[in-house]
Protein backbone atom coordinates (compact mmCIF):
# COMPACT_ATOMS: atom_id res chain seq x y z
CA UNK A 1 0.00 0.00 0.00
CA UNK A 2 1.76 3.38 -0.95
CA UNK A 3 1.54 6.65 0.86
CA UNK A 4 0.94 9.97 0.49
CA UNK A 5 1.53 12.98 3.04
CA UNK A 6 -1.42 14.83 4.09
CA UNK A 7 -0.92 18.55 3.04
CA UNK A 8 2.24 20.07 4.66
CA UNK A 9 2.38 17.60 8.23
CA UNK A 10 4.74 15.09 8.64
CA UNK A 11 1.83 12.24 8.13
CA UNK A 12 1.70 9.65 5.45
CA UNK A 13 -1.87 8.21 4.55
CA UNK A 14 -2.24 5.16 3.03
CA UNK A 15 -4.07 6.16 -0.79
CA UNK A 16 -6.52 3.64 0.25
CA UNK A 17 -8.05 4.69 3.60
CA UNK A 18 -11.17 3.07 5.71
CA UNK A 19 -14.05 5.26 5.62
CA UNK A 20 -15.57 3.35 9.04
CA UNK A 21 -19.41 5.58 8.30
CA UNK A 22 -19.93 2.27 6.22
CA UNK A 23 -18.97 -0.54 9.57
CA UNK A 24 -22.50 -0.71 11.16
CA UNK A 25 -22.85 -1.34 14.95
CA UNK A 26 -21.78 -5.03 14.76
CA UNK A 27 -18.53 -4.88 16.91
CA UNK A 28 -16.96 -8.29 16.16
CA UNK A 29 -18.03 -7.78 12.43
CA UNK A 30 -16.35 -4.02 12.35
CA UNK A 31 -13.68 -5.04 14.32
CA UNK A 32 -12.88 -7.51 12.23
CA UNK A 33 -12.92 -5.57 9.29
CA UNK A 34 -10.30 -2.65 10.82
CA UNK A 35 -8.34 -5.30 11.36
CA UNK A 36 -8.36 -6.67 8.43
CA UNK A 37 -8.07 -2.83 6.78
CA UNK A 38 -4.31 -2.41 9.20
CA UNK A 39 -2.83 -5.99 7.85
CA UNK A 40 -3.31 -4.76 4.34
CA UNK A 41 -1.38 -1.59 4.94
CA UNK A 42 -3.99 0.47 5.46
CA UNK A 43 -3.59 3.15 8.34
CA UNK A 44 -5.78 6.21 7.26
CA UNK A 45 -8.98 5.50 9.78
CA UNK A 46 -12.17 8.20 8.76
CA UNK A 47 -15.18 8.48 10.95
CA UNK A 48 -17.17 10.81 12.62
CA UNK A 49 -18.83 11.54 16.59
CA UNK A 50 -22.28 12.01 14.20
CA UNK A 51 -22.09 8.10 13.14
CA UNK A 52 -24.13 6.08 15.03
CA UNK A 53 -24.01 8.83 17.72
CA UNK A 54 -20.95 8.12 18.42
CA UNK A 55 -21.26 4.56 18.70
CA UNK A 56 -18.72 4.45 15.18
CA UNK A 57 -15.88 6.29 16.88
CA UNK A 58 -16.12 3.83 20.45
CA UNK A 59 -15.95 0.90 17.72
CA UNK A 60 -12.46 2.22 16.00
CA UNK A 61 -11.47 2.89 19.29
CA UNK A 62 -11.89 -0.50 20.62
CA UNK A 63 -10.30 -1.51 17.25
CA UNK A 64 -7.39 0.40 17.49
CA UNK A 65 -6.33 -0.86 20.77
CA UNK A 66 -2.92 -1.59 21.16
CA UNK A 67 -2.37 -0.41 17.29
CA UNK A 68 -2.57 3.28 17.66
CA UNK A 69 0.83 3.96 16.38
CA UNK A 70 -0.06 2.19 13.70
CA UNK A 71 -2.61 4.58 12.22
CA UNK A 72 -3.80 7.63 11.66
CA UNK A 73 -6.79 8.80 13.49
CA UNK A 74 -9.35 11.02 11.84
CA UNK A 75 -13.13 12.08 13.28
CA UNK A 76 -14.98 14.85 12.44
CA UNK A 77 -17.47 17.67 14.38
CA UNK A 78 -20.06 20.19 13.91
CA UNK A 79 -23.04 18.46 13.72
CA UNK A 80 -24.80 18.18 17.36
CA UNK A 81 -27.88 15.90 18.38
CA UNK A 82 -30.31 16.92 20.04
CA UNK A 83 -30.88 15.66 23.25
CA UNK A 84 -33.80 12.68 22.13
CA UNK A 85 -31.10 11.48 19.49
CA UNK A 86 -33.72 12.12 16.59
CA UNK A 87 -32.50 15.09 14.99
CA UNK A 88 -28.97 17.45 14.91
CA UNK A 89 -28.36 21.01 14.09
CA UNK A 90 -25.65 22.44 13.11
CA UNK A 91 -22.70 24.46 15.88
CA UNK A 92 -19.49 25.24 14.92
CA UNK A 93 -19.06 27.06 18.15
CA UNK A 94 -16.05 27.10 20.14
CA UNK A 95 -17.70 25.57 23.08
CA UNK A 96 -19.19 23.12 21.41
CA UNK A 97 -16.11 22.06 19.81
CA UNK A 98 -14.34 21.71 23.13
CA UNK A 99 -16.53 19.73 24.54
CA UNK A 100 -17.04 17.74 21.15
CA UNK A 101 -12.97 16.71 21.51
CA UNK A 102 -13.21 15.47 24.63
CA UNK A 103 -15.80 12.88 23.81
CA UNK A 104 -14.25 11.94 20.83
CA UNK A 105 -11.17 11.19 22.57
CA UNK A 106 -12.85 9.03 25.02
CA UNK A 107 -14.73 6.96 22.43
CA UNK A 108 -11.57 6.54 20.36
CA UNK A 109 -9.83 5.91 23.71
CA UNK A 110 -6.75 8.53 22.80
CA UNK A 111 -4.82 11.08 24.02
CA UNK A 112 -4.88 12.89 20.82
CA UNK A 113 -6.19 12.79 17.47
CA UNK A 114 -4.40 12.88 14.11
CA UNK A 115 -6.64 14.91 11.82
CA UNK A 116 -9.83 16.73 13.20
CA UNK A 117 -11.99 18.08 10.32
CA UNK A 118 -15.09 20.51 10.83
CA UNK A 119 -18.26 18.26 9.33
CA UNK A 120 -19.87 20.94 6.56
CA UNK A 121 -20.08 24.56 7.34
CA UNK A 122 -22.07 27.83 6.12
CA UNK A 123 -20.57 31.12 4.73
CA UNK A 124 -22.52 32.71 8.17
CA UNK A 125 -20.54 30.79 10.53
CA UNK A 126 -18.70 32.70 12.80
CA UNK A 127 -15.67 31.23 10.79
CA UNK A 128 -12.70 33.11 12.83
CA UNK A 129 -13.83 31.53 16.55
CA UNK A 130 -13.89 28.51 14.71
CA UNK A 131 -10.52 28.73 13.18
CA UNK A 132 -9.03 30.17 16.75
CA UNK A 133 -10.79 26.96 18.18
CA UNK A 134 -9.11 24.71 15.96
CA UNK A 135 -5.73 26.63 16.44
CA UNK A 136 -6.20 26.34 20.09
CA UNK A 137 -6.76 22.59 19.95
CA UNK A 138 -3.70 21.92 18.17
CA UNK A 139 -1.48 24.15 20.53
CA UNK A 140 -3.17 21.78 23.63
CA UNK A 141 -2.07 18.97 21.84
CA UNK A 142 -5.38 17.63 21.56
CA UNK A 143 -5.50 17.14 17.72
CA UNK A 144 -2.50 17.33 15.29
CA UNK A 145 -3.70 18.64 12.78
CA UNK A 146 -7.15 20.10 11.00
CA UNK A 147 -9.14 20.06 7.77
CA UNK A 148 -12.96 20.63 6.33
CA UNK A 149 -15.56 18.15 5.00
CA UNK A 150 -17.46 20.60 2.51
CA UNK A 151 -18.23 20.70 -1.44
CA UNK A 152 -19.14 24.47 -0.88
CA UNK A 153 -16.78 26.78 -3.06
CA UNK A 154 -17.11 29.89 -0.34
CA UNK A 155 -16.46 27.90 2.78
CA UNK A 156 -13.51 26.03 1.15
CA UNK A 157 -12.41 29.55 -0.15
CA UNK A 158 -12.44 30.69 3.24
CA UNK A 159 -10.67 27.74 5.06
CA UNK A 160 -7.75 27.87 2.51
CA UNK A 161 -7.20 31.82 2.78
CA UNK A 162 -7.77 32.20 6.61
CA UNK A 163 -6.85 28.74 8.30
CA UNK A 164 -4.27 26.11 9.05
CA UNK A 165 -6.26 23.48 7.14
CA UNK A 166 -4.25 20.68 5.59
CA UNK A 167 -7.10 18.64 3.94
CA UNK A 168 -10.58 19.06 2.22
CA UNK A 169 -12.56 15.81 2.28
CA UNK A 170 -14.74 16.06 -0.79
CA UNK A 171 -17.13 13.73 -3.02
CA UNK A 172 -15.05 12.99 -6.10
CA UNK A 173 -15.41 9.92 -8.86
CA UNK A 174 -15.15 9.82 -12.56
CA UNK A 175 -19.59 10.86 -12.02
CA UNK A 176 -18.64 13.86 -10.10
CA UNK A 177 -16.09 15.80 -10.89
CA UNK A 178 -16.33 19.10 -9.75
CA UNK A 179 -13.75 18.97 -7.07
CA UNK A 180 -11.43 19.24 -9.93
CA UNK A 181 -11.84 22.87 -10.15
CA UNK A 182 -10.08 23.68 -6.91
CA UNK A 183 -6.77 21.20 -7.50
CA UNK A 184 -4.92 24.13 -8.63
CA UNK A 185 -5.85 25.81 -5.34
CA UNK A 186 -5.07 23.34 -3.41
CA UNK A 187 -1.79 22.23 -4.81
CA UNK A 188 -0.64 25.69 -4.62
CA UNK A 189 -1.33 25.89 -0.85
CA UNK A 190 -0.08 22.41 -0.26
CA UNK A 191 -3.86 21.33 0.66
CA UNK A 192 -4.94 17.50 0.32
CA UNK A 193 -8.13 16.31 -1.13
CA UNK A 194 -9.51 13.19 0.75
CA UNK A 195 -11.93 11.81 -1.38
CA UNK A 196 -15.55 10.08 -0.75
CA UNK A 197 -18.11 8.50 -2.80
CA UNK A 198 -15.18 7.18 -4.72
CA UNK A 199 -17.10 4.47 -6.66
CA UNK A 200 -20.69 6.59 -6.94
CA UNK A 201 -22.65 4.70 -4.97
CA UNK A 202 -21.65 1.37 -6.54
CA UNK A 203 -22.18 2.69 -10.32
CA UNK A 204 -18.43 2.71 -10.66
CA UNK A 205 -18.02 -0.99 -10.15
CA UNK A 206 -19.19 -4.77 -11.24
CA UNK A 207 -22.95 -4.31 -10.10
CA UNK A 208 -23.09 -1.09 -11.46
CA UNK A 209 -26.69 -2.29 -12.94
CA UNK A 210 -27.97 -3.50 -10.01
CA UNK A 211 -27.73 0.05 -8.40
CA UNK A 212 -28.62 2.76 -11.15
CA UNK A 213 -32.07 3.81 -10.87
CA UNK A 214 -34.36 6.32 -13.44
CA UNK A 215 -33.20 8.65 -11.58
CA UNK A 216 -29.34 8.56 -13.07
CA UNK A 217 -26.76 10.31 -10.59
CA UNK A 218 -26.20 13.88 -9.75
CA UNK A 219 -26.13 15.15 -13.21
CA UNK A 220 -26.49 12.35 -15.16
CA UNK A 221 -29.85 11.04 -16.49
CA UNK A 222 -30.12 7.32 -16.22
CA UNK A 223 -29.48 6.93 -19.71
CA UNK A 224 -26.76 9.16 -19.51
CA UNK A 225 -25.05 6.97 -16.87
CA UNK A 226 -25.38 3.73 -19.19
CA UNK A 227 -24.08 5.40 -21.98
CA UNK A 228 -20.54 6.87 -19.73
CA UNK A 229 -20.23 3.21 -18.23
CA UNK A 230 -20.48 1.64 -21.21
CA UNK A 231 -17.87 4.27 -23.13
CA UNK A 232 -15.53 3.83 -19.62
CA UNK A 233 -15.66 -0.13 -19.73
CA UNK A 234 -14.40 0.21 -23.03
CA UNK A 235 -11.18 2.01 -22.05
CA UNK A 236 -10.47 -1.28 -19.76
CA UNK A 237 -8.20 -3.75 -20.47
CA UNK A 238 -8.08 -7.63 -19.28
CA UNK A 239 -6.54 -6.68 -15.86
CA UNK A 240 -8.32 -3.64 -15.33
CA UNK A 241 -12.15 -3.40 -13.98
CA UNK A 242 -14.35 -0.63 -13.50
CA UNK A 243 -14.10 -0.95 -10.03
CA UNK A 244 -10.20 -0.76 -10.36
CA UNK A 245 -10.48 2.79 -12.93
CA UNK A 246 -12.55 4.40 -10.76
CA UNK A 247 -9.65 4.19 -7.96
CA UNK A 248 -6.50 5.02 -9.84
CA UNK A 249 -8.53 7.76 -11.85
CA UNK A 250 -8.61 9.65 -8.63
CA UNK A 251 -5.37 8.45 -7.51
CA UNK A 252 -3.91 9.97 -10.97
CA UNK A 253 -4.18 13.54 -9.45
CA UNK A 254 -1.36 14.99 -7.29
CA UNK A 255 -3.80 16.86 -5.08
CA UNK A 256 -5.74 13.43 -3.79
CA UNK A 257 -3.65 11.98 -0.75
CA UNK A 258 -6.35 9.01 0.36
CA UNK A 259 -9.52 7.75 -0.84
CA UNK A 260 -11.91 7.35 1.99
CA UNK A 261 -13.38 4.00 0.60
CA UNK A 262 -16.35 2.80 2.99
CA UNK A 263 -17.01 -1.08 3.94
CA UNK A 264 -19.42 -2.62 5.58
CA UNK A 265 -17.44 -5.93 5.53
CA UNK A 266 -14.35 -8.01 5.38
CA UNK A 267 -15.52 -8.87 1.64
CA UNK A 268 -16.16 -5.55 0.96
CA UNK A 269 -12.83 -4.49 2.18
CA UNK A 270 -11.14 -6.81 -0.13
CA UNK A 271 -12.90 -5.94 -3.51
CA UNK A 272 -11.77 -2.40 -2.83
CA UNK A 273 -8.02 -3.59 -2.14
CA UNK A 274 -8.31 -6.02 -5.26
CA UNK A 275 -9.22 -3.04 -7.71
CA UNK A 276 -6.50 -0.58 -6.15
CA UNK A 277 -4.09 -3.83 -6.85
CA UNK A 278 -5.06 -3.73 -10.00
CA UNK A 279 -3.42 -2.63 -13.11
CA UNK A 280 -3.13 1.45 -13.30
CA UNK A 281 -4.40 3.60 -15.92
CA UNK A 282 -2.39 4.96 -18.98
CA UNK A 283 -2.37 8.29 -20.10
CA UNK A 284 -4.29 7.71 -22.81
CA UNK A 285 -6.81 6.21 -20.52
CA UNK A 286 -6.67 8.90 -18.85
CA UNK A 287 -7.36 11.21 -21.62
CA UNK A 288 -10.35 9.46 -22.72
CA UNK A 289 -11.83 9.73 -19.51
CA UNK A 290 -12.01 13.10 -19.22
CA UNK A 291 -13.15 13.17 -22.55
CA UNK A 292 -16.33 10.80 -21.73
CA UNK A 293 -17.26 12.09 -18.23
CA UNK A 294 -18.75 15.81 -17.22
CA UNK A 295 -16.18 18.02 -15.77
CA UNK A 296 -18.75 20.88 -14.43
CA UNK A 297 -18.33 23.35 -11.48
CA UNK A 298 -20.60 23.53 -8.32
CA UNK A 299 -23.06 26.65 -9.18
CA UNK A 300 -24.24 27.46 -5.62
CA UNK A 301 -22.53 28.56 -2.68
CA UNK A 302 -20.37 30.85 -4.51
């Protein structure tokens, strides 16, 4: 499994990481899977306190015993239940976000976390008293280092021009490709792109027409989507899969350090691992791509 560093730190994420949303509430069965995920060389763990209400991040915790300087740790906050469990709102306050760390460490049973990203954000946040928060947090050696989960262009715009952030954790696959638009930007501030939805929802792989539906993906009609799959499988060769392109055509950009790829399973786990084995895209593959799929750039939040 080859590495990538995250932004400008000193960490190197495997470019195939867990992302543990996926794991369920089994404990032996999630367990099993982390483990599974670390003897493969993977060490770039992604969850959440808003998974399972925090039931996700006790799980990698209890997986991670006795392995923690094995990995990389990363959880995310922002989004706060209420106090029936049945709905959350959104507080990127500083108070929340102290208290937020605190039971994040405990359920991950650390002293400190690798890579704390805010979960969304809104151009009306009080974005500095986050920032100073996340600063803070870092100086108290609570959390290494920070990023953002958000696809909106003036939050991210924000982050890069007024923060520390080292990461942007975006949904990006050959479908959806309007991260692209902000690789320049990130590259040129040494900002990472960690990657989710990698395989669309299952479109980009083997059962592909067991999951599209009439009503296609994000842009694409449902005819649309046939068509692109069909004009991608085309591109493959004998040891490539569609599975395997939609990993290493993410992989072929300098700003992506880790793809976030989720499993619910030990099976799971290893058809992801057997397509990012798999033979790597050409240039020419490449190319042709590009040329099939939408490149388009997000029109709201602007």
């Amino acid at each position: 499994m080859k590495k990538r560093k995250l932004g400008s730190t000193l960490l190197e994420i495997s470019e195939i990481g867990l992302g543990c949303m996926s794991l369920g509430t089994k404990e032996s069965e999630a367990i099993s899977t982390i483990h599974a995920a670390i003897d493969a060389g993977i060490n770039y763990f992604d969850t959440a306190d808003l998974y399972d209400f925090g039931k996700n991040e006790e799980i990698v915790g209890k997986a991670l015993k006795g392995r923690r300087n094995q990995v990389i740790i990363a959880t995310k906050v922002g989004n706060r239940w209420n106090e029936s469990n049945d709905k959350w709102h959104w507080d990127p306050s500083r108070t929340y976000i102290k208290d937020a760390v605190q039971d994040s460490l405990s359920r991950l049973n650390t002293d400190y976390i690798d890579y704390y990203q805010l979960h969304g954000g809104t151009i009306e946040d009080q974005y500095e008293e986050t920032i100073d928060t996340f600063d803070e947090l870092v100086k108290e050696g609570l959390i290494r280092y920070y990023g953002i989960s958000s696809i909106r262009p003036n939050v991210i715009n924000r982050f890069v021009n007024h923060s520390s952030i080292q990461g942007v954790m975006m949904q990006y696959n050959v479908l959806e490709r309007r991260p692209e638009e902000f690789f320049p930007l990130f590259e040129g501030n040494n900002i990472s792109v960690i990657a989710r939805g990698s395989v669309a929802k299952g479109l980009l792989t083997s059962k592909w027409d067991e999951k599209l539906t009439n009503k296609g993906y994000l842009s694409y009609s449902e005819y649309e989507c046939k068509e692109t799959i069909f004009k991608l499988l085309q591109l493959l060769d004998e040891e490539q899969s569609l599975h395997s392109l939609a990993l290493h055509y993410l992989l072929s950009h300098k700003a992506v350090s880790s793809l976030a790829v989720g499993a619910r399973n030990k099976e799971q786990l290893m058809d992801n691992l057997n397509a990012y084995n798999s033979k790597p895209l050409n240039s020419i593959q490449l190319t042709h791509i590009k040329e099939i799929s939408h490149f388009t750039k997000y029109e709201d939040h602007r």
